[in-house]
PDB file of N, CA and C in Angstrom:
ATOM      1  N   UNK A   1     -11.552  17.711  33.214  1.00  0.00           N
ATOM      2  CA  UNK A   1     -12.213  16.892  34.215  1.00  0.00           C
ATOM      3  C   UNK A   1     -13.116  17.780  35.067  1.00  0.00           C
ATOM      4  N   UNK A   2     -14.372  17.317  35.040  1.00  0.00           N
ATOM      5  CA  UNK A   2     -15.504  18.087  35.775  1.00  0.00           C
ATOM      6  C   UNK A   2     -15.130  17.195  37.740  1.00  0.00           C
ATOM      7  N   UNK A   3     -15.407  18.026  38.135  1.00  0.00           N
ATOM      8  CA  UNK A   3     -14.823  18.089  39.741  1.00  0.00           C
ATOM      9  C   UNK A   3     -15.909  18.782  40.778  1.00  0.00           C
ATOM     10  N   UNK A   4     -15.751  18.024  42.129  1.00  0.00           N
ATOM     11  CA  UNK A   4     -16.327  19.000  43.246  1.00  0.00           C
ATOM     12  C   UNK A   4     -15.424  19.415  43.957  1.00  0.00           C
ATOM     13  N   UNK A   5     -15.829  20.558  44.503  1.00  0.00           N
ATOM     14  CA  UNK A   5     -15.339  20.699  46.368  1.00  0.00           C
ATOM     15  C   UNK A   5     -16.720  20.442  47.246  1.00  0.00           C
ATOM     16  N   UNK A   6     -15.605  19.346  47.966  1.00  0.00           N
ATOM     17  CA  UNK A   6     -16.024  18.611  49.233  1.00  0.00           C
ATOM     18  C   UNK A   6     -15.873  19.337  50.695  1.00  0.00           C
ATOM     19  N   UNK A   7     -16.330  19.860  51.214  1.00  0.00           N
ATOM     20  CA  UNK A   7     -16.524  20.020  52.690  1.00  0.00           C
ATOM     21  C   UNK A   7     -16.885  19.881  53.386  1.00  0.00           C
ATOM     22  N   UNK A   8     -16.597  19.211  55.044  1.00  0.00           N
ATOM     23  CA  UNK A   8     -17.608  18.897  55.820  1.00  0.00           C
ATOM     24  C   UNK A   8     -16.838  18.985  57.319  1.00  0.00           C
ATOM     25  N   UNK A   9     -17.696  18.818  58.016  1.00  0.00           N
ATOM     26  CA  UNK A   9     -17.163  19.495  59.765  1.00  0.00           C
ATOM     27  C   UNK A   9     -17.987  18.090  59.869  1.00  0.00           C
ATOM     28  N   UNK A  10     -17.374  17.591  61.148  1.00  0.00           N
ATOM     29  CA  UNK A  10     -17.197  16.406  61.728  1.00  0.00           C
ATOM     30  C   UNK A  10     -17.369  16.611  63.379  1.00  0.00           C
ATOM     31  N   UNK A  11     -17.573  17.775  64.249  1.00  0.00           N
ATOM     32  CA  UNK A  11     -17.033  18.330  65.152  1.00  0.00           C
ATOM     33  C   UNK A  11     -17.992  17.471  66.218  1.00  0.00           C
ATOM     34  N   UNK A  12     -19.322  17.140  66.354  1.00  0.00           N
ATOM     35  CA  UNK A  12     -20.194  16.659  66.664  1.00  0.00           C
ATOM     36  C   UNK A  12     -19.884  15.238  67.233  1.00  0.00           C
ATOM     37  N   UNK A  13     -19.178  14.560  66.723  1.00  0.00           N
ATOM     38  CA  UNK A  13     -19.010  13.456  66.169  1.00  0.00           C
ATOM     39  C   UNK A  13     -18.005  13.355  67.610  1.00  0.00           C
ATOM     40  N   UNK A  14     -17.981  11.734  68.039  1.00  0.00           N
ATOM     41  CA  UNK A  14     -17.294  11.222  68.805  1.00  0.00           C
ATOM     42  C   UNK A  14     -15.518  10.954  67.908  1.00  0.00           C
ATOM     43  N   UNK A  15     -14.843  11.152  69.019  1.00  0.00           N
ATOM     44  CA  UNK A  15     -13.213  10.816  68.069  1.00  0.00           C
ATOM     45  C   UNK A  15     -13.289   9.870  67.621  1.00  0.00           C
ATOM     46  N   UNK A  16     -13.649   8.461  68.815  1.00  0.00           N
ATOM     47  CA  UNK A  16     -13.531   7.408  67.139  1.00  0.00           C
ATOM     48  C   UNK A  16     -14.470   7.455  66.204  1.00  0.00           C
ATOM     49  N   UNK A  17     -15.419   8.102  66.342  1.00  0.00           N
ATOM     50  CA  UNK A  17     -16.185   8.042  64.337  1.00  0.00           C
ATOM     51  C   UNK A  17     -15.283   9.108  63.587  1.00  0.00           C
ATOM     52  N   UNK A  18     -14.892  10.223  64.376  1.00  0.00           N
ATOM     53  CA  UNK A  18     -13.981  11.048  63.088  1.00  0.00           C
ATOM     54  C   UNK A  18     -12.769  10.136  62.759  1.00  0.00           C
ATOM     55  N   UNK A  19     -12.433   9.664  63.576  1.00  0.00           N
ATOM     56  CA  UNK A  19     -10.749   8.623  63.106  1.00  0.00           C
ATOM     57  C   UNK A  19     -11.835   7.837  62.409  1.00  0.00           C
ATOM     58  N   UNK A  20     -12.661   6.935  62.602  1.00  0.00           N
ATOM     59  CA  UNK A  20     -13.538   6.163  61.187  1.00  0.00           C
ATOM     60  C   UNK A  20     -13.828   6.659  60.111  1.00  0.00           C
ATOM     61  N   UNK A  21     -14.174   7.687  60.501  1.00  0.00           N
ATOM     62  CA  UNK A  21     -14.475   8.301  58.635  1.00  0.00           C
ATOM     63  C   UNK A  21     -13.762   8.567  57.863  1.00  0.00           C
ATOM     64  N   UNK A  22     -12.361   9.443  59.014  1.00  0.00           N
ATOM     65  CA  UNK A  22     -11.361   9.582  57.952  1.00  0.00           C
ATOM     66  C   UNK A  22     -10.141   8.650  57.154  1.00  0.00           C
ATOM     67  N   UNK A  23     -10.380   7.724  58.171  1.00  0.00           N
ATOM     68  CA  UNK A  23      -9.888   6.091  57.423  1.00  0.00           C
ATOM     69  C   UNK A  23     -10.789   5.983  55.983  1.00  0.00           C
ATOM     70  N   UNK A  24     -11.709   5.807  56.372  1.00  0.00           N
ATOM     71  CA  UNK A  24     -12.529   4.957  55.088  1.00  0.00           C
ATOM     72  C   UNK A  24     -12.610   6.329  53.784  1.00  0.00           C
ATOM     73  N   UNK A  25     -12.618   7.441  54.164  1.00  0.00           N
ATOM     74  CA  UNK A  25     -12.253   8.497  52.812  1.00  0.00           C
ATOM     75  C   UNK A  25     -10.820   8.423  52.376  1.00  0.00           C
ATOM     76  N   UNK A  26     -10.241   8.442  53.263  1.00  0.00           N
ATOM     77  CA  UNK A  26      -8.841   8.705  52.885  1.00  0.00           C
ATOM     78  C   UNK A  26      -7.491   7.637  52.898  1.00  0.00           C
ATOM     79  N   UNK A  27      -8.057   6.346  53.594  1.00  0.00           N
ATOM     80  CA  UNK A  27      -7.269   5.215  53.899  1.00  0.00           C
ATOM     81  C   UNK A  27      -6.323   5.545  55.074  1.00  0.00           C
ATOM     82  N   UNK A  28      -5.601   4.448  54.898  1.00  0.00           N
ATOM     83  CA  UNK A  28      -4.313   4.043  56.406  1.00  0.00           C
ATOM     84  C   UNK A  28      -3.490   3.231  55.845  1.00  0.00           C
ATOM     85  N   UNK A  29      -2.167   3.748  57.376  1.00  0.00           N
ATOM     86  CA  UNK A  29      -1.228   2.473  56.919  1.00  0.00           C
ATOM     87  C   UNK A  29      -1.452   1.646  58.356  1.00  0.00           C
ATOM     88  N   UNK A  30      -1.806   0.120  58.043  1.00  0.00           N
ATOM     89  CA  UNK A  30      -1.670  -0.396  59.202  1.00  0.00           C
ATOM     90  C   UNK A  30      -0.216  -1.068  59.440  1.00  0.00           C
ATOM     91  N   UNK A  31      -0.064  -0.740  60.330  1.00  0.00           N
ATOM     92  CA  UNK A  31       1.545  -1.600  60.713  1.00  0.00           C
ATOM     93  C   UNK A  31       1.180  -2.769  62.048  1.00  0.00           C
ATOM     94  N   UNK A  32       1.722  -3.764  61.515  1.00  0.00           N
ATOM     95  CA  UNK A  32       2.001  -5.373  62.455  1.00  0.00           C
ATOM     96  C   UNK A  32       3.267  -5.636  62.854  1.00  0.00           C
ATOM     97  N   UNK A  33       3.161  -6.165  63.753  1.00  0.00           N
ATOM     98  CA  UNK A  33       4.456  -6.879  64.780  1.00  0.00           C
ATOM     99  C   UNK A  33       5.445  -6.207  64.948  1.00  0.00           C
ATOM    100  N   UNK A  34       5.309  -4.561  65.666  1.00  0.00           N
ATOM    101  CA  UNK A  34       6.166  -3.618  65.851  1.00  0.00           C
ATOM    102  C   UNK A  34       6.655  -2.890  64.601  1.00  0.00           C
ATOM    103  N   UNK A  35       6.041  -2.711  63.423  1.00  0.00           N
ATOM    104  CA  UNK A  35       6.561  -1.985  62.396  1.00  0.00           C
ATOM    105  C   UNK A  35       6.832  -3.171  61.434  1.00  0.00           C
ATOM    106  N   UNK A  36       6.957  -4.290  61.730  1.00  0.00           N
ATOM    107  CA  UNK A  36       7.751  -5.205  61.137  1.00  0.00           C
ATOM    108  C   UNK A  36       7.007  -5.189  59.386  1.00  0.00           C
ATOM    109  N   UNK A  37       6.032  -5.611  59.577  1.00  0.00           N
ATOM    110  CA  UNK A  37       4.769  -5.239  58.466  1.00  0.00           C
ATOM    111  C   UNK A  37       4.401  -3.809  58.260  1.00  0.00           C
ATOM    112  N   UNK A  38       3.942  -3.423  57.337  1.00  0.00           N
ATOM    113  CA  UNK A  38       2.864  -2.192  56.849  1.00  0.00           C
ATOM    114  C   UNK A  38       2.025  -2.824  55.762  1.00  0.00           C
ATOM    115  N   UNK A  39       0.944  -2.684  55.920  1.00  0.00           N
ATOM    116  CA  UNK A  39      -0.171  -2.663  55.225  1.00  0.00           C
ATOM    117  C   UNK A  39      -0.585  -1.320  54.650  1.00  0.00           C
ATOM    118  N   UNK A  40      -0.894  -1.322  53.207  1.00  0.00           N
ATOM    119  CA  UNK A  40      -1.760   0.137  53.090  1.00  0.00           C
ATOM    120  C   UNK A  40      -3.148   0.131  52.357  1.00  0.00           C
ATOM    121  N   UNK A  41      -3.962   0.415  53.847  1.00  0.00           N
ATOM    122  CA  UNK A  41      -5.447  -0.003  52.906  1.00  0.00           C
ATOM    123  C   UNK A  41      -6.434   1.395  52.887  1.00  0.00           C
ATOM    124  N   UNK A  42      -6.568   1.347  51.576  1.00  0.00           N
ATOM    125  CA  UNK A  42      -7.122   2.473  51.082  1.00  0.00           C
ATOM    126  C   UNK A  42      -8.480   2.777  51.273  1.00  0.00           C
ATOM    127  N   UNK A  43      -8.666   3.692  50.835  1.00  0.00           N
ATOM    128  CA  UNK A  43      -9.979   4.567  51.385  1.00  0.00           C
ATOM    129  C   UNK A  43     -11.346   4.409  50.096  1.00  0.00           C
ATOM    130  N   UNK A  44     -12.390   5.284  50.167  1.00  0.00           N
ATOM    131  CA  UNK A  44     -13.395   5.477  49.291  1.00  0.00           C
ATOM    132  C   UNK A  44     -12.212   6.505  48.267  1.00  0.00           C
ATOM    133  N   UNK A  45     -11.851   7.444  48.726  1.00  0.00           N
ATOM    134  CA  UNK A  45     -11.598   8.491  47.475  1.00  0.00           C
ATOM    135  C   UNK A  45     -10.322   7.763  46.321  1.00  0.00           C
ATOM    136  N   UNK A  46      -9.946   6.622  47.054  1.00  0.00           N
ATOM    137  CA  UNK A  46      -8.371   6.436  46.291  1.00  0.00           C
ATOM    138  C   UNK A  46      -9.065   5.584  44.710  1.00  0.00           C
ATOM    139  N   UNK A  47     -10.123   5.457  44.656  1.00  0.00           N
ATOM    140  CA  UNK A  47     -11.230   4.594  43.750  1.00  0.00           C
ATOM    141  C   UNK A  47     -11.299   5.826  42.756  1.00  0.00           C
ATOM    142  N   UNK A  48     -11.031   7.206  42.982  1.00  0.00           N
ATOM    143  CA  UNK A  48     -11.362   8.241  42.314  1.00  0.00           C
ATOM    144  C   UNK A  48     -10.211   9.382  42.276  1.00  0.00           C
ATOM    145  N   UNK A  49      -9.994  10.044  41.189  1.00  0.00           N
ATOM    146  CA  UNK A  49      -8.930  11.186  41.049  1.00  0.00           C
ATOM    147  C   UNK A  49      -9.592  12.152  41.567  1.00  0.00           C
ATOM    148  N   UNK A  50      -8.241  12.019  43.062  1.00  0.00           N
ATOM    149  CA  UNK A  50      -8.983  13.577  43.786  1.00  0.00           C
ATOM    150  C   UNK A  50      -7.669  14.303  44.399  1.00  0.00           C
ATOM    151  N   UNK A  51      -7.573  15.355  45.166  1.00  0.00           N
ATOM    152  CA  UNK A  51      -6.861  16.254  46.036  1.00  0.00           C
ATOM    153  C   UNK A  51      -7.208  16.688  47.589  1.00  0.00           C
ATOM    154  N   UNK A  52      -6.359  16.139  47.890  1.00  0.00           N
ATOM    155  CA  UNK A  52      -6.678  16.388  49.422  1.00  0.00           C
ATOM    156  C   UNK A  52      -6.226  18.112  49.954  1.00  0.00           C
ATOM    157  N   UNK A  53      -7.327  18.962  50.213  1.00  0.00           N
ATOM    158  CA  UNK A  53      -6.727  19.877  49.943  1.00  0.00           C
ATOM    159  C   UNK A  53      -6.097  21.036  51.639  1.00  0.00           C
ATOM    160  N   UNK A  54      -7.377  20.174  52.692  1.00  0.00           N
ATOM    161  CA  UNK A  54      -7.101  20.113  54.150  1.00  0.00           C
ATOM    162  C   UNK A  54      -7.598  18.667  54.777  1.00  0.00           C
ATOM    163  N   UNK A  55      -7.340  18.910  56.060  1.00  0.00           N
ATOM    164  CA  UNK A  55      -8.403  17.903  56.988  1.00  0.00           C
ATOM    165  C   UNK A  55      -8.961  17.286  56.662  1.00  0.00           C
ATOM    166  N   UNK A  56     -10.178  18.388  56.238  1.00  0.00           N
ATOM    167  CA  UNK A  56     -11.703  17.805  55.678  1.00  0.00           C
ATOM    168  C   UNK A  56     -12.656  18.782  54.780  1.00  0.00           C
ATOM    169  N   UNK A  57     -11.221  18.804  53.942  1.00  0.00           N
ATOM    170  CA  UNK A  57     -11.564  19.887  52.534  1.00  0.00           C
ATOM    171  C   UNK A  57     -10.824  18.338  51.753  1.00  0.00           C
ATOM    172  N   UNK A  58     -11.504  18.019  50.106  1.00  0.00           N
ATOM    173  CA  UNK A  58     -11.112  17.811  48.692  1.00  0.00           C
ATOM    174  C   UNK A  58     -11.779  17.449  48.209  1.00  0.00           C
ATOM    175  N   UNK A  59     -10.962  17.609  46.647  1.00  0.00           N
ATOM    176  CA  UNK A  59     -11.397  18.093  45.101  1.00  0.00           C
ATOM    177  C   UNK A  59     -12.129  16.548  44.697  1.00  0.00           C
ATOM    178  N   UNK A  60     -13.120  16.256  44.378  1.00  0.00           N
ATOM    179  CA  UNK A  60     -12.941  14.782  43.899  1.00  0.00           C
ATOM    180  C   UNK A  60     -13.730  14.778  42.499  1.00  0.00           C
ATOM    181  N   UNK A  61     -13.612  14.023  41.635  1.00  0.00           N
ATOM    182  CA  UNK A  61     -14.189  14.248  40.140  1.00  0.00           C
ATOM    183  C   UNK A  61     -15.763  13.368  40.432  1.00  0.00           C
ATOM    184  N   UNK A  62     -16.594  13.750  39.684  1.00  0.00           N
ATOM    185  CA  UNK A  62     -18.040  13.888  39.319  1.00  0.00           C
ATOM    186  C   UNK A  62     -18.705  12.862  39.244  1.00  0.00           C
ATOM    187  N   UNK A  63     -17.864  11.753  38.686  1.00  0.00           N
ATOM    188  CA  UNK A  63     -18.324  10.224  38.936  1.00  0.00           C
ATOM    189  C   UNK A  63     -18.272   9.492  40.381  1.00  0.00           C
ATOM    190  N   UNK A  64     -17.242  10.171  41.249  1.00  0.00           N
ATOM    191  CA  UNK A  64     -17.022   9.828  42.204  1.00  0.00           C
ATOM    192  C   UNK A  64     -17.735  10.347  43.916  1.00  0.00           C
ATOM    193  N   UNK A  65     -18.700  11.411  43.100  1.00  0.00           N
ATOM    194  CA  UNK A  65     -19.143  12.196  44.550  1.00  0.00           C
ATOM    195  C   UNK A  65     -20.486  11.795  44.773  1.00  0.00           C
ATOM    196  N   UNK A  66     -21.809  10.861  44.311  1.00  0.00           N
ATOM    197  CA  UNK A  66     -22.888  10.102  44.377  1.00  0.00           C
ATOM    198  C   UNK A  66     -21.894   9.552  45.922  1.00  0.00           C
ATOM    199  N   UNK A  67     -21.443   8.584  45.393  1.00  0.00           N
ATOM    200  CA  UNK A  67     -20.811   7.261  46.153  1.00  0.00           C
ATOM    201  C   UNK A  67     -20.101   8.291  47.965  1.00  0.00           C
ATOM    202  N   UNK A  68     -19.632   9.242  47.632  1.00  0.00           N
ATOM    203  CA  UNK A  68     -18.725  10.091  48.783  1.00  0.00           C
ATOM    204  C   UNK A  68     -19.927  10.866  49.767  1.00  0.00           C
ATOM    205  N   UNK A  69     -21.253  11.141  48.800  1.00  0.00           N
ATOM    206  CA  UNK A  69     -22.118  11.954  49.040  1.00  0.00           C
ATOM    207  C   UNK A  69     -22.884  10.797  50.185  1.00  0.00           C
ATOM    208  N   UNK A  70     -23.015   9.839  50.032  1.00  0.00           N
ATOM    209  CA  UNK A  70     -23.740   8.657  50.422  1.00  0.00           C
ATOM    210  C   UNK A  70     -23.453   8.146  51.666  1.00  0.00           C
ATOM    211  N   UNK A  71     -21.961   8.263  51.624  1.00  0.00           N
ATOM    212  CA  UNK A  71     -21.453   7.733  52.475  1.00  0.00           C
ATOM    213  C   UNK A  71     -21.311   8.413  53.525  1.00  0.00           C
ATOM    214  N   UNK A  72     -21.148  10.218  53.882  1.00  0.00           N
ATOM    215  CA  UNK A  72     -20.814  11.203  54.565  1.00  0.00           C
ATOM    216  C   UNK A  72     -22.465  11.363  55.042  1.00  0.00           C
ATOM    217  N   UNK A  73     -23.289  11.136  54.247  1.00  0.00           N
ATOM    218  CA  UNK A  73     -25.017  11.533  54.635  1.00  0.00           C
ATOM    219  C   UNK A  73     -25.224   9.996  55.559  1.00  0.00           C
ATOM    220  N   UNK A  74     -25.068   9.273  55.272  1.00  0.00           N
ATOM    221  CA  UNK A  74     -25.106   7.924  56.049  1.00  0.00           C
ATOM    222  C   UNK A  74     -24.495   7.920  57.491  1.00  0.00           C
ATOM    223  N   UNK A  75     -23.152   8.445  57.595  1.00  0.00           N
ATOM    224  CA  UNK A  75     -22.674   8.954  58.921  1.00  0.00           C
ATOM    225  C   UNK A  75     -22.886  10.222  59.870  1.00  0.00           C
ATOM    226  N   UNK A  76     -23.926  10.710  59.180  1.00  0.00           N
ATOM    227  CA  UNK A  76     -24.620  12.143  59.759  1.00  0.00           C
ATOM    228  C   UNK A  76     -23.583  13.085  59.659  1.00  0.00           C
ATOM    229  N   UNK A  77     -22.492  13.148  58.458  1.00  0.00           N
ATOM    230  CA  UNK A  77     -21.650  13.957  58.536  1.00  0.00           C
ATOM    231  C   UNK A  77     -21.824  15.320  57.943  1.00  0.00           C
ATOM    232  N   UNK A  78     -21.690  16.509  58.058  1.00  0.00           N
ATOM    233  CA  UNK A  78     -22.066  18.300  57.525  1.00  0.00           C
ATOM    234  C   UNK A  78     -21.353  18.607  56.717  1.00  0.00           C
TER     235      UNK A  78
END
């Protein structure tokens, strides 16, 4: 499997756009009515075989980094 490394600094960025971005790369669990519920809604990368390898370091395969590339340049992310 042909693969990238992904890196990018976010530092610029207001907290809630870094908590936004890193939802939508990496997903969440949402929890309702005190825990009672969990929801788990996934991210851009879970669409693609990847490795989370820090923060805002991972591995993601070749078909999948157009779409990751797009999305991180769209949010003015480095």
């Amino acid at each position: 499997m042909k693969a990238k490394l992904v890196t990018y600094t976010n530092r610029k960025l207001s907290g809630s756009q870094r908590s936004l971005i890193s939802k939508n790369l990496f997903g969440y669990l949402d929890k309702s009515n005190k825990g009672k519920y969990v929801y788990e809604r996934k991210g851009l990368l879970n669409k693609y075989k990847n490795i989370k390898v820090s923060n805002n370091t991972f591995i993601i395969e070749l078909k999948g980094w157009k779409k990751i590339r797009d999305f991180l340049n769209k949010r003015k992310v480095k």
